[in-house]
C-alpha atoms as a PDB file:
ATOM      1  CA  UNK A   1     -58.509   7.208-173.184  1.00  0.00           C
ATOM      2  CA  UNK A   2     -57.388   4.067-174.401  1.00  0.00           C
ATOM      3  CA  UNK A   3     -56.342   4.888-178.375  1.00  0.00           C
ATOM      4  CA  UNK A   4     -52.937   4.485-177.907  1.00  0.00           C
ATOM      5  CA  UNK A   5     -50.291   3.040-175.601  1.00  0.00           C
ATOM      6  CA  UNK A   6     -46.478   2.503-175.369  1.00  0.00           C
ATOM      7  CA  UNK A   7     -45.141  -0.043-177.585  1.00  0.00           C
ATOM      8  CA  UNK A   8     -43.498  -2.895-175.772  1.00  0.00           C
ATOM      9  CA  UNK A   9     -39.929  -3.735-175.831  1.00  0.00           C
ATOM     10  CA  UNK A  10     -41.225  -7.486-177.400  1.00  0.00           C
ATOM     11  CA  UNK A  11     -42.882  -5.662-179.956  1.00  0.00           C
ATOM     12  CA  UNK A  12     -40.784  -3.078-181.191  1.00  0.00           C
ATOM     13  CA  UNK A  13     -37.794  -6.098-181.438  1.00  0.00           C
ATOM     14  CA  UNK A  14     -40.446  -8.141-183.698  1.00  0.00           C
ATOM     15  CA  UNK A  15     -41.300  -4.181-185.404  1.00  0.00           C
ATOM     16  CA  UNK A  16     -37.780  -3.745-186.364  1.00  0.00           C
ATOM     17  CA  UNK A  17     -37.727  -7.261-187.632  1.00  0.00           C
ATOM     18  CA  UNK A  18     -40.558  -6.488-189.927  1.00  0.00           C
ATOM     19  CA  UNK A  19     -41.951  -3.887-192.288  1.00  0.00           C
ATOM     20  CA  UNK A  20     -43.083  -1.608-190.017  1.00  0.00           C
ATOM     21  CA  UNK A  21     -43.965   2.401-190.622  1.00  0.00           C
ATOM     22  CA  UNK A  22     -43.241   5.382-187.862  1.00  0.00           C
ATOM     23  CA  UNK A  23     -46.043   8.157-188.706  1.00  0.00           C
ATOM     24  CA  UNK A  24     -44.878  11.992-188.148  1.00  0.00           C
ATOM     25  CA  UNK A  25     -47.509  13.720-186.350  1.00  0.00           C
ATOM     26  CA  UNK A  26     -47.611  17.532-185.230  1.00  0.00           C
ATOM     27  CA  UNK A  27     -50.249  19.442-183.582  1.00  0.00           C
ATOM     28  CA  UNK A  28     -52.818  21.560-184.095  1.00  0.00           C
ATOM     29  CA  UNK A  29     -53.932  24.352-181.452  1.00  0.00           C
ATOM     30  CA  UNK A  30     -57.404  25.182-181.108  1.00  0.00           C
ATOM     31  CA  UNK A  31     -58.003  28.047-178.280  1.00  0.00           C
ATOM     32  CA  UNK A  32     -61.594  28.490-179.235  1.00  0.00           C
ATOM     33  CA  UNK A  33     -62.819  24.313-178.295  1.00  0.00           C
ATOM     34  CA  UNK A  34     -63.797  23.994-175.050  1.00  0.00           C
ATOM     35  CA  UNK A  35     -62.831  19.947-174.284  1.00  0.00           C
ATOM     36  CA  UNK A  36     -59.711  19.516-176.772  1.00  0.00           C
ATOM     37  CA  UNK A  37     -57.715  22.324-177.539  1.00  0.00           C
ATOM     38  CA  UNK A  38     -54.914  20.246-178.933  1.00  0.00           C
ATOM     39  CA  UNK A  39     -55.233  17.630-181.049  1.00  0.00           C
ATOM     40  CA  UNK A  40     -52.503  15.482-182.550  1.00  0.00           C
ATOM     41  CA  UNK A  41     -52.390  15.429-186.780  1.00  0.00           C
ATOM     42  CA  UNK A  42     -51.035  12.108-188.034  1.00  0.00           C
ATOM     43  CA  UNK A  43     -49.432  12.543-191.599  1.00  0.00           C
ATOM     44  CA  UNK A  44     -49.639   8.695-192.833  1.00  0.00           C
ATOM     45  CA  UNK A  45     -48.861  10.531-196.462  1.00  0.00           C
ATOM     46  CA  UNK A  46     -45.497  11.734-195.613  1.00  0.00           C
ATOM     47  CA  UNK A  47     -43.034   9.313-197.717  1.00  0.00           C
ATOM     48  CA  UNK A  48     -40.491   7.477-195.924  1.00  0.00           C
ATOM     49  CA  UNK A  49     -37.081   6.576-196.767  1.00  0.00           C
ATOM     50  CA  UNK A  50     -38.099   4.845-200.440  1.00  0.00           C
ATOM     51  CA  UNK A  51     -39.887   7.422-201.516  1.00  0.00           C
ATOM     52  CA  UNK A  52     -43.535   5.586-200.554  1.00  0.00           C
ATOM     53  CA  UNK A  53     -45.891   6.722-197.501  1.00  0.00           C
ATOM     54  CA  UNK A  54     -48.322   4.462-195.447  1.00  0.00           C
ATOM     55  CA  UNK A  55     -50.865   5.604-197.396  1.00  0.00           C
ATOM     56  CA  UNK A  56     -49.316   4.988-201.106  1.00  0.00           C
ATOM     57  CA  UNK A  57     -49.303   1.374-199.764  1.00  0.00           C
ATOM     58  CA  UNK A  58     -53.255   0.878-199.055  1.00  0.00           C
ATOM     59  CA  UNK A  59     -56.097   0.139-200.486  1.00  0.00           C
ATOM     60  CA  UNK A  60     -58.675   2.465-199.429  1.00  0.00           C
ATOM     61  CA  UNK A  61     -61.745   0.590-199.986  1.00  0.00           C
ATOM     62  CA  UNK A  62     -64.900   1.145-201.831  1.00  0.00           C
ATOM     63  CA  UNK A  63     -67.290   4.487-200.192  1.00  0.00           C
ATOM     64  CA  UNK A  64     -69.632   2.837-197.672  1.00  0.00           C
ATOM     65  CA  UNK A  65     -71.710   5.940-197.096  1.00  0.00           C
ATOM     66  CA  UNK A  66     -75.016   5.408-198.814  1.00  0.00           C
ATOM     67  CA  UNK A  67     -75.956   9.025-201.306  1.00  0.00           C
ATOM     68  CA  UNK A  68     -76.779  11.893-199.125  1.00  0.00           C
ATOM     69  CA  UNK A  69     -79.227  13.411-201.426  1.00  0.00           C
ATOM     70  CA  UNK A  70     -81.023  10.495-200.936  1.00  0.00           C
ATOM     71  CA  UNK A  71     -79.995  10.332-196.844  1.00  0.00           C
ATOM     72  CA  UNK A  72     -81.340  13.658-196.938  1.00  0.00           C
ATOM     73  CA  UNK A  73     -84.634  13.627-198.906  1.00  0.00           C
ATOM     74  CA  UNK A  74     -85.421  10.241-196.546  1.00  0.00           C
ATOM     75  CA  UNK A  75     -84.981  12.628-193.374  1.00  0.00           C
ATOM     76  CA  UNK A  76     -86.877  15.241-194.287  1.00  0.00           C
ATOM     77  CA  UNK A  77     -89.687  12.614-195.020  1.00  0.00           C
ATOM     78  CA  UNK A  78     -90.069  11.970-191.340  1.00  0.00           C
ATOM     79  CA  UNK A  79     -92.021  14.771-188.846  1.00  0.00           C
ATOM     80  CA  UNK A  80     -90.120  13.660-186.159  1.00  0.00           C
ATOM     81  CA  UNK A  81     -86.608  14.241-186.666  1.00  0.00           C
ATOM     82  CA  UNK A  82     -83.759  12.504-185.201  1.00  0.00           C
ATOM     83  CA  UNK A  83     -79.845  13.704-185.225  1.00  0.00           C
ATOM     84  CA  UNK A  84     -77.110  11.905-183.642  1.00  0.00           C
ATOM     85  CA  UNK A  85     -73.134  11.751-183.692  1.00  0.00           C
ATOM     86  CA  UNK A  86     -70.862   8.741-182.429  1.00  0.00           C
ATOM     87  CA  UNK A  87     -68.473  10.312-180.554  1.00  0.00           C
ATOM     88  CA  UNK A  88     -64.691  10.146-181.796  1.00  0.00           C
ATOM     89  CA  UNK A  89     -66.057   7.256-184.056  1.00  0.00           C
ATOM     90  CA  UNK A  90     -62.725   6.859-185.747  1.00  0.00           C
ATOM     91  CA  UNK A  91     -60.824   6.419-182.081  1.00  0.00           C
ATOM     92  CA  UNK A  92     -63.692   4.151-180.530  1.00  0.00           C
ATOM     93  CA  UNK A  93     -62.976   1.434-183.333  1.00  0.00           C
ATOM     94  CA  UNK A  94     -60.614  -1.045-182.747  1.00  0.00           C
ATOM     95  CA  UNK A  95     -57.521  -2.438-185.009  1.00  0.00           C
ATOM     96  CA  UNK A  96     -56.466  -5.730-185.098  1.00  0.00           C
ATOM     97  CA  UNK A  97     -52.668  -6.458-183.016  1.00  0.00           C
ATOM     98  CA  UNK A  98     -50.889  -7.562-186.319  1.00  0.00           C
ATOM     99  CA  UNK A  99     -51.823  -3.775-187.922  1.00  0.00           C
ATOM    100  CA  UNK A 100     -50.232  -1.922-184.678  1.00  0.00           C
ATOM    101  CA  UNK A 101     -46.631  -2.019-186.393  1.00  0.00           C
ATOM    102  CA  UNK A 102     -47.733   0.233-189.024  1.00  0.00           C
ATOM    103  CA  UNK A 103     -49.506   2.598-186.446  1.00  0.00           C
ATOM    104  CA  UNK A 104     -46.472   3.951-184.646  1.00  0.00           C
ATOM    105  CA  UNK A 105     -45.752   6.945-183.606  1.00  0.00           C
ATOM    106  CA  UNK A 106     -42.862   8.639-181.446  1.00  0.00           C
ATOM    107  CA  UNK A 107     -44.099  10.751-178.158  1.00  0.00           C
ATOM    108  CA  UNK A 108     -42.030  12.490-175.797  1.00  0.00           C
ATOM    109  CA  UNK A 109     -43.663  14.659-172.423  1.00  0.00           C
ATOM    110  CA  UNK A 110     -42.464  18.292-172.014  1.00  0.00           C
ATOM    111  CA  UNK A 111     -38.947  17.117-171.168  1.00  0.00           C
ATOM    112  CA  UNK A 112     -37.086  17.790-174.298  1.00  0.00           C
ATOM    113  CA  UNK A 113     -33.841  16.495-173.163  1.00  0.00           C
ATOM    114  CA  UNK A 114     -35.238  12.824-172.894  1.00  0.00           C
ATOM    115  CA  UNK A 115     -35.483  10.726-175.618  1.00  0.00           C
ATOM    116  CA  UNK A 116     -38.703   9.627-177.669  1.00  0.00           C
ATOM    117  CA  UNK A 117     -40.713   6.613-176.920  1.00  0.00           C
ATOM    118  CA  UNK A 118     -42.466   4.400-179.425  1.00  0.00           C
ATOM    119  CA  UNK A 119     -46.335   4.367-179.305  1.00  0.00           C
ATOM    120  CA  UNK A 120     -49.094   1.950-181.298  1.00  0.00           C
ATOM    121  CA  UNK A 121     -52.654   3.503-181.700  1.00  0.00           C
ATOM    122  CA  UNK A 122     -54.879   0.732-180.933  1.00  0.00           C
ATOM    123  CA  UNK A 123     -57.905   2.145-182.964  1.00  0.00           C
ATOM    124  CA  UNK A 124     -57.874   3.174-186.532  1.00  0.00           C
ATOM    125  CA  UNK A 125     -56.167   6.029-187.358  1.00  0.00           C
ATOM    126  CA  UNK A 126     -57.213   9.814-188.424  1.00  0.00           C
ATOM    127  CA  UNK A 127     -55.354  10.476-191.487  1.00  0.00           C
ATOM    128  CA  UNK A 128     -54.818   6.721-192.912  1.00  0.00           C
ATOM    129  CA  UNK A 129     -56.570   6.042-196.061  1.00  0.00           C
ATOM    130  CA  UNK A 130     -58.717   3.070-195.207  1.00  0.00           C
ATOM    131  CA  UNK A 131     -59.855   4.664-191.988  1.00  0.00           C
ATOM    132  CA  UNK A 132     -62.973   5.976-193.149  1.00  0.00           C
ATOM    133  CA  UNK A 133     -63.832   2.166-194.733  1.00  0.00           C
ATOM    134  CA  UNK A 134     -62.607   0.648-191.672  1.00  0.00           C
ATOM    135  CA  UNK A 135     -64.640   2.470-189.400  1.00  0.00           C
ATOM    136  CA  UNK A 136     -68.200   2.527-191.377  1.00  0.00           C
ATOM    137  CA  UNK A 137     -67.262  -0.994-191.815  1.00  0.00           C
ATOM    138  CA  UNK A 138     -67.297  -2.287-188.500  1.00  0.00           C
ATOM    139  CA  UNK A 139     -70.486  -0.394-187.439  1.00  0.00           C
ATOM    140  CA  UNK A 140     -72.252  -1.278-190.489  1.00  0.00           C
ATOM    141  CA  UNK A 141     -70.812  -5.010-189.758  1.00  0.00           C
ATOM    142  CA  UNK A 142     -72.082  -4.757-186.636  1.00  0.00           C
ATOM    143  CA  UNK A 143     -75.992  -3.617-187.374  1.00  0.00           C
ATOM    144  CA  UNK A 144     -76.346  -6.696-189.738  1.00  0.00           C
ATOM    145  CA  UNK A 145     -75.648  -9.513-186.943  1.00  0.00           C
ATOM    146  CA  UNK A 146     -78.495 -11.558-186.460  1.00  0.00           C
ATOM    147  CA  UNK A 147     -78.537 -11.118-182.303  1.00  0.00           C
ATOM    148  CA  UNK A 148     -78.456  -7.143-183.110  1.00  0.00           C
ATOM    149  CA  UNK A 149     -81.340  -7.441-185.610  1.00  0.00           C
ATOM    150  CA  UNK A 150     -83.462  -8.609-183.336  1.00  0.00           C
ATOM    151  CA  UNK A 151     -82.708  -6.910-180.489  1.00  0.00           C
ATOM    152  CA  UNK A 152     -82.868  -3.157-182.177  1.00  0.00           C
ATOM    153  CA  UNK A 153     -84.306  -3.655-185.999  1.00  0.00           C
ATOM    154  CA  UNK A 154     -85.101  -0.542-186.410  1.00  0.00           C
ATOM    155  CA  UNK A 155     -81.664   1.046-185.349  1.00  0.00           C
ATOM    156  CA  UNK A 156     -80.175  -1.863-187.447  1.00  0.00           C
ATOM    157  CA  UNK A 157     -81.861  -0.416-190.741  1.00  0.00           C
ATOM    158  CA  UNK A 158     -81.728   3.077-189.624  1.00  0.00           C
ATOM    159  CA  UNK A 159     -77.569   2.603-189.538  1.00  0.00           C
ATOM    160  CA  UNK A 160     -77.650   1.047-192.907  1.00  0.00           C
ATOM    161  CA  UNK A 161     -79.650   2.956-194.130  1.00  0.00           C
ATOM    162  CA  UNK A 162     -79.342   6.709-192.985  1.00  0.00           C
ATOM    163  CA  UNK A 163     -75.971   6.894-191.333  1.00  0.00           C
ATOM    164  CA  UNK A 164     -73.519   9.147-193.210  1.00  0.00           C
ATOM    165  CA  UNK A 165     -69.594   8.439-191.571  1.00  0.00           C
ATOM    166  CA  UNK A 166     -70.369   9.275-188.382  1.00  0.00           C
ATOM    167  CA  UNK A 167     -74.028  10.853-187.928  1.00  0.00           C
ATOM    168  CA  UNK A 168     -77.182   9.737-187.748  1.00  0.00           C
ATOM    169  CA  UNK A 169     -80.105  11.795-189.336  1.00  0.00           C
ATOM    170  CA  UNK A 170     -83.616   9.325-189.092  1.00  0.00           C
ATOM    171  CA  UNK A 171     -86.911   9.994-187.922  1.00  0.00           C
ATOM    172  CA  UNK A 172     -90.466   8.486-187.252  1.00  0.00           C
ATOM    173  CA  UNK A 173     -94.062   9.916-187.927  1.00  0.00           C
ATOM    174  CA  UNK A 174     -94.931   9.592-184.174  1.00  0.00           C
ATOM    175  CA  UNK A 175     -93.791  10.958-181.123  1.00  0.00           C
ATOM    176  CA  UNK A 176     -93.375   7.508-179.806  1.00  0.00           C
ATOM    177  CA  UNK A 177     -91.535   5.575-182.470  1.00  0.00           C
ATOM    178  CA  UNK A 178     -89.137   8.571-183.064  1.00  0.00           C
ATOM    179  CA  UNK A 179     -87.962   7.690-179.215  1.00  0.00           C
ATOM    180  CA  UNK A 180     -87.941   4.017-179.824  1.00  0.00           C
ATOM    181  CA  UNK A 181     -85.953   4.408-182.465  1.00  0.00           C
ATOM    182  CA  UNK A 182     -83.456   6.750-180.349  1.00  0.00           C
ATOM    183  CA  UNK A 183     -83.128   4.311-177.647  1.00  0.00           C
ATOM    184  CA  UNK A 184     -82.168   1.634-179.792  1.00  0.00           C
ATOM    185  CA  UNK A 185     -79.942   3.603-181.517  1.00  0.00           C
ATOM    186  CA  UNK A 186     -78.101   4.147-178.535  1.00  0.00           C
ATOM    187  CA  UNK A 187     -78.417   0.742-177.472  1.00  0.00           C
ATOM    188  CA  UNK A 188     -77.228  -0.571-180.710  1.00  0.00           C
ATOM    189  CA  UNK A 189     -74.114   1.891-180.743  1.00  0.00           C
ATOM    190  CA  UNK A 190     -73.414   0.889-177.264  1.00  0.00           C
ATOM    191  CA  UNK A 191     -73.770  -2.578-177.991  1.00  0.00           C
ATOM    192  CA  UNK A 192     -70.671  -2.274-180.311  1.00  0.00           C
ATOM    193  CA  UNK A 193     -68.351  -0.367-178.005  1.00  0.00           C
ATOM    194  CA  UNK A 194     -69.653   3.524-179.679  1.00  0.00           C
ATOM    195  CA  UNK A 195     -71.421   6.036-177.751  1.00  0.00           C
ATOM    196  CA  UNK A 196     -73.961   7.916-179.532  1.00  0.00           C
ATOM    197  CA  UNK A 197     -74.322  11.383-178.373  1.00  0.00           C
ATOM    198  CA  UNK A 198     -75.210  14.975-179.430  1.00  0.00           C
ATOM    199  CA  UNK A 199     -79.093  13.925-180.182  1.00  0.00           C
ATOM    200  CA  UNK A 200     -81.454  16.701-181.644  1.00  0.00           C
ATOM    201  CA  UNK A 201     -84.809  16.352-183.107  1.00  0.00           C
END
């Protein structure tokens, strides 16, 4: 899907070079989902060789979320209710080249007897501290540009405003505004590389 890819030889010379962190991963088996029943758990907290982890070393950020009592109270406000979810938020949000050094991973296919190749995840990173500030970030970044205002105001306030991490829960008092404002959403999401899905009102 795009998240992650092999590492080149050119980068995992200038990697060794460099600080650089390898994150353990294992998986976790889930017979009952009907699209991923594996999914791979990164561990950016396990220490490495100093004693320190990926994690130990970042600054988390400061909570973007606006208070869900108040997120809440705002949606139930509305008689036309809107719900949405941006799918696999986390993995549709890019990281910068320079960052890919501390988002390795080793991978190997079913053939146990070959040895491990080095991966970079290209998008942030379940797991990693700053993820969740990384990720609200960039769509909340994205919702205040000037060519987004104006194309989809009210899903530009609406993100601000009543997204919590990776939903959407907004509304209108008419029939007709309440699917304005879904189509923009969408529009805006899409705008930015997201896909807003799983709508209910």
């Amino acid at each position: 899907l795009g998240f992650a890819r092999k590492a080149t030889e050119d980068e995992i010379k200038k990697f060794d070079q460099e600080h650089n962190y390898c994150i353990p991963h294992h998986p976790v088996v889930r017979q009952d989902k009907v699209t991923t029943k594996i999914r791979p758990v990164f561990n950016a907290s396990s220490p490495d060789d100093y004693g320190l982890s990926l994690n130990d070393r970042l600054h988390v950020g400061p909570a973007l979320q606006p208070d869900l009592t108040k997120v809440l109270i705002r949606f139930r406000m509305n008689y036309y209710a809107i719900m949405a979810d941006v799918e696999k938020m986390f993995c549709q949000t890019r990281t910068q080249e320079e960052d890919f050094q501390f988002q390795q991973y080793l991978w190997r296919d079913f053939d146990r007897s070959s040895e491990p190749e080095r991966y970079v995840m290209t998008t942030v990173m379940f797991g990693v501290g700053p993820s969740p500030f990384l990720s609200i970030g960039a769509v909340h970044h994205h919702a205040k540009r000037s060519d987004m205002k104006e194309e989809y105001p009210m899903a530009c306030k609406s993100v601000c405003k009543n997204g919590y991490v990776d939903d959407v829960c907004d509304g209108e008092d008419s029939i007709a505004a309440a699917q304005r404002l879904a189509l923009e959403l969408k529009g805006l999401f899409a705008a930015g590389g997201w896909n807003l899905t799983k709508f209910i009102s």
